[in-house]
N, C-alpha and C. Protein backbone atom coordinates (compact mmCIF):
# COMPACT_ATOMS: atom_id res chain seq x y z
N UNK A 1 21.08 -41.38 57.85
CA UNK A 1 22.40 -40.90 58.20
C UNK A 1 22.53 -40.95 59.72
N UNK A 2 23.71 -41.26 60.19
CA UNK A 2 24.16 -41.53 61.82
C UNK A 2 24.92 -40.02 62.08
N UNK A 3 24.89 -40.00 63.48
CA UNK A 3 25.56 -38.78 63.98
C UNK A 3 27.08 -39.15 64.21
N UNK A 4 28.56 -38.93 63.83
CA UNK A 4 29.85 -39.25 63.75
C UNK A 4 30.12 -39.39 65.44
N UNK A 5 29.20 -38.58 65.93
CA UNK A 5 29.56 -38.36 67.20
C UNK A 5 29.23 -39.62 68.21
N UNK A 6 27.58 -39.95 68.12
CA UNK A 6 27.30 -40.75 69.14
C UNK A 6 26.28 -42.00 68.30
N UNK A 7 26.25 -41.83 67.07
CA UNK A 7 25.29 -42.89 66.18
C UNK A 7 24.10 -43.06 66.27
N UNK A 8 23.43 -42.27 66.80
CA UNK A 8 22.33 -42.04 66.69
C UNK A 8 21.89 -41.63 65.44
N UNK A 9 20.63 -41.69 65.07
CA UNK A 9 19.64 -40.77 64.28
C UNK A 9 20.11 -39.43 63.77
N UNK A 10 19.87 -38.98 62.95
CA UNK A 10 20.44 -37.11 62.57
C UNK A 10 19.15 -36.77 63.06
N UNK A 11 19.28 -35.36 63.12
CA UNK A 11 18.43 -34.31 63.38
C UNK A 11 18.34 -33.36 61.95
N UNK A 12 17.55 -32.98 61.55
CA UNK A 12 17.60 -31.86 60.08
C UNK A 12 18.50 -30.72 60.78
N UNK A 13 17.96 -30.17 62.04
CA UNK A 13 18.24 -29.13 62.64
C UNK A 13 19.50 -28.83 62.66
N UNK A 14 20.50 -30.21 63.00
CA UNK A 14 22.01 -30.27 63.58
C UNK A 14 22.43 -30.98 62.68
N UNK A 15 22.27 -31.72 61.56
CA UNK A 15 22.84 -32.01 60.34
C UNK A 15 23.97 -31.93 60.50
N UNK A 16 25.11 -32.94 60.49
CA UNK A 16 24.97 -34.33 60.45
C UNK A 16 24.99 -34.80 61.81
N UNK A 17 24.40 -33.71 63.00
CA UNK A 17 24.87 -34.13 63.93
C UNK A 17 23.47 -34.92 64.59
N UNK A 18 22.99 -35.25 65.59
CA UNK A 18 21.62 -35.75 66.06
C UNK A 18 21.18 -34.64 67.07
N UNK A 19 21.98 -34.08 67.43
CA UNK A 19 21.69 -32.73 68.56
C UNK A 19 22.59 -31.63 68.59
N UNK A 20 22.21 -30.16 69.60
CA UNK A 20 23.32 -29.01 69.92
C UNK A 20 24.53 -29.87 70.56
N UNK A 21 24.49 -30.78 71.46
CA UNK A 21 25.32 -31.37 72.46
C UNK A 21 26.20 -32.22 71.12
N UNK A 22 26.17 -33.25 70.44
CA UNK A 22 27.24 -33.82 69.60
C UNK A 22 27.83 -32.82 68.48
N UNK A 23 27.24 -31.37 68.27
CA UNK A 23 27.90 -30.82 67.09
C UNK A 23 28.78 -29.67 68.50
N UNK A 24 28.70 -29.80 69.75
CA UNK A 24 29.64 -28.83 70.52
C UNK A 24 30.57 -29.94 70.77
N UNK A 25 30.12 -31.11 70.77
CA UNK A 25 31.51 -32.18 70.79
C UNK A 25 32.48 -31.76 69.71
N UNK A 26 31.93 -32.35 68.62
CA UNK A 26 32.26 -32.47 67.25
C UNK A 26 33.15 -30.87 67.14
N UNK A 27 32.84 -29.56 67.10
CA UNK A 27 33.27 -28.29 67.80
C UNK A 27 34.72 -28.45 68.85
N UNK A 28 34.40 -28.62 69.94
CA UNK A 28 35.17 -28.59 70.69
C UNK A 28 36.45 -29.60 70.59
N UNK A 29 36.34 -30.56 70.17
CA UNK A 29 37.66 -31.47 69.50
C UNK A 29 38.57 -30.53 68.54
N UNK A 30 37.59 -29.86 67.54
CA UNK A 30 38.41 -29.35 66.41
C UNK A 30 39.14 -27.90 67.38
N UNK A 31 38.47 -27.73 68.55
CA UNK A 31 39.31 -26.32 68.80
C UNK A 31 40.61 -26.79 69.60
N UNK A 32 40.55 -27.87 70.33
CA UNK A 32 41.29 -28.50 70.96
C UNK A 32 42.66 -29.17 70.63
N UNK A 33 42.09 -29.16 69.68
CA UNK A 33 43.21 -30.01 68.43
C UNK A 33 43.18 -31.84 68.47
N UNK A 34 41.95 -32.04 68.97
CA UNK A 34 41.89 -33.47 68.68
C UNK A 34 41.61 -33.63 67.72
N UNK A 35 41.17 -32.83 66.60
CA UNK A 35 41.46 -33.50 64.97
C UNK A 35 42.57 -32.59 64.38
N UNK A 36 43.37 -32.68 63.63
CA UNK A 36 43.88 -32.59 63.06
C UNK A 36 44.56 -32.60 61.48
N UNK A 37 44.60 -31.74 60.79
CA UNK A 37 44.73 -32.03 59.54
C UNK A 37 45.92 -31.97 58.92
N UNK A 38 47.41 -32.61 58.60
CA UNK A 38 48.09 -32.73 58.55
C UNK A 38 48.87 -31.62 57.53
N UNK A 39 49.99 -30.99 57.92
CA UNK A 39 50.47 -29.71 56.79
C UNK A 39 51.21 -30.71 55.82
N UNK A 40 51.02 -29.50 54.59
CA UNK A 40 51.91 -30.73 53.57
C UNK A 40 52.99 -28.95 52.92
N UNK A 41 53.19 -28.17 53.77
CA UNK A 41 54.25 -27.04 53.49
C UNK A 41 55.23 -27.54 53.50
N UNK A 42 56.37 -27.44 52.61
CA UNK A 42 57.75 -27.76 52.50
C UNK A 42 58.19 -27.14 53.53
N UNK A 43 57.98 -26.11 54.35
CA UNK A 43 58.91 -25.65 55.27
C UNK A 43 58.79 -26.58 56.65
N UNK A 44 57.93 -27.28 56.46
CA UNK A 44 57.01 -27.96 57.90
C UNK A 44 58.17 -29.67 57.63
N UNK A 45 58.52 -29.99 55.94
CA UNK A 45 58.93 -31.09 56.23
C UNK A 45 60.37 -31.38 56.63
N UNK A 46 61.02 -31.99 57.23
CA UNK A 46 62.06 -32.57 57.86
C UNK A 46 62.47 -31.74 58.93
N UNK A 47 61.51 -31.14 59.78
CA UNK A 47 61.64 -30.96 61.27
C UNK A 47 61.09 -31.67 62.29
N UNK A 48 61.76 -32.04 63.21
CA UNK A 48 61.35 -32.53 64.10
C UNK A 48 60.09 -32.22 64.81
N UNK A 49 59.42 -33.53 65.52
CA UNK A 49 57.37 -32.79 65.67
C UNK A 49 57.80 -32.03 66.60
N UNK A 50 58.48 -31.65 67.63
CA UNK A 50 59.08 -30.83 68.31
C UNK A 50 58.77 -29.29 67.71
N UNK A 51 59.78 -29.18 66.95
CA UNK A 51 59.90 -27.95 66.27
C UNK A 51 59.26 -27.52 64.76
N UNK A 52 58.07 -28.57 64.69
CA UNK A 52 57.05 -27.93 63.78
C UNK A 52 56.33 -26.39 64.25
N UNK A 53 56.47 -25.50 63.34
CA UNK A 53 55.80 -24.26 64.01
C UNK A 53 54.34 -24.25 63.88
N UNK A 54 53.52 -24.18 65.26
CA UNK A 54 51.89 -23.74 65.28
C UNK A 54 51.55 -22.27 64.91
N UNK A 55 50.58 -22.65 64.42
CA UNK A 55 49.67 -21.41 63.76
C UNK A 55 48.41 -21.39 64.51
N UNK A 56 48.32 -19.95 65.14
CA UNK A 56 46.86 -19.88 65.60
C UNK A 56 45.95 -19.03 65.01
């Protein structure tokens, strides 16, 4: 198995990651909002991405 992050080798330890450093990547994207998981709420559809409401 490869690390998503940098393709390296896994680590057992950091599973699926290869180290602490690619699973605080992997971490820090998701807090950031570089991933994203798309809403599928009827209230969310036919507004503008503008005026989609965030949830924290």
């Amino acid at each position: 198995m490869t690390c998503p992050i940098c393709q390296n080798e896994t680590a057992k330890l950091y599973r699926p990651f290869c180290s602490r450093r690619c699973a605080d990547v992997d971490l820090a994207r998701w807090m950031s909002g570089g991933y994203a998981v798309p809403s599928e709420r009827e209230e969310d559809r036919g507004l503008p991405d503008d005026e989609v409401p965030t949830t924290h």
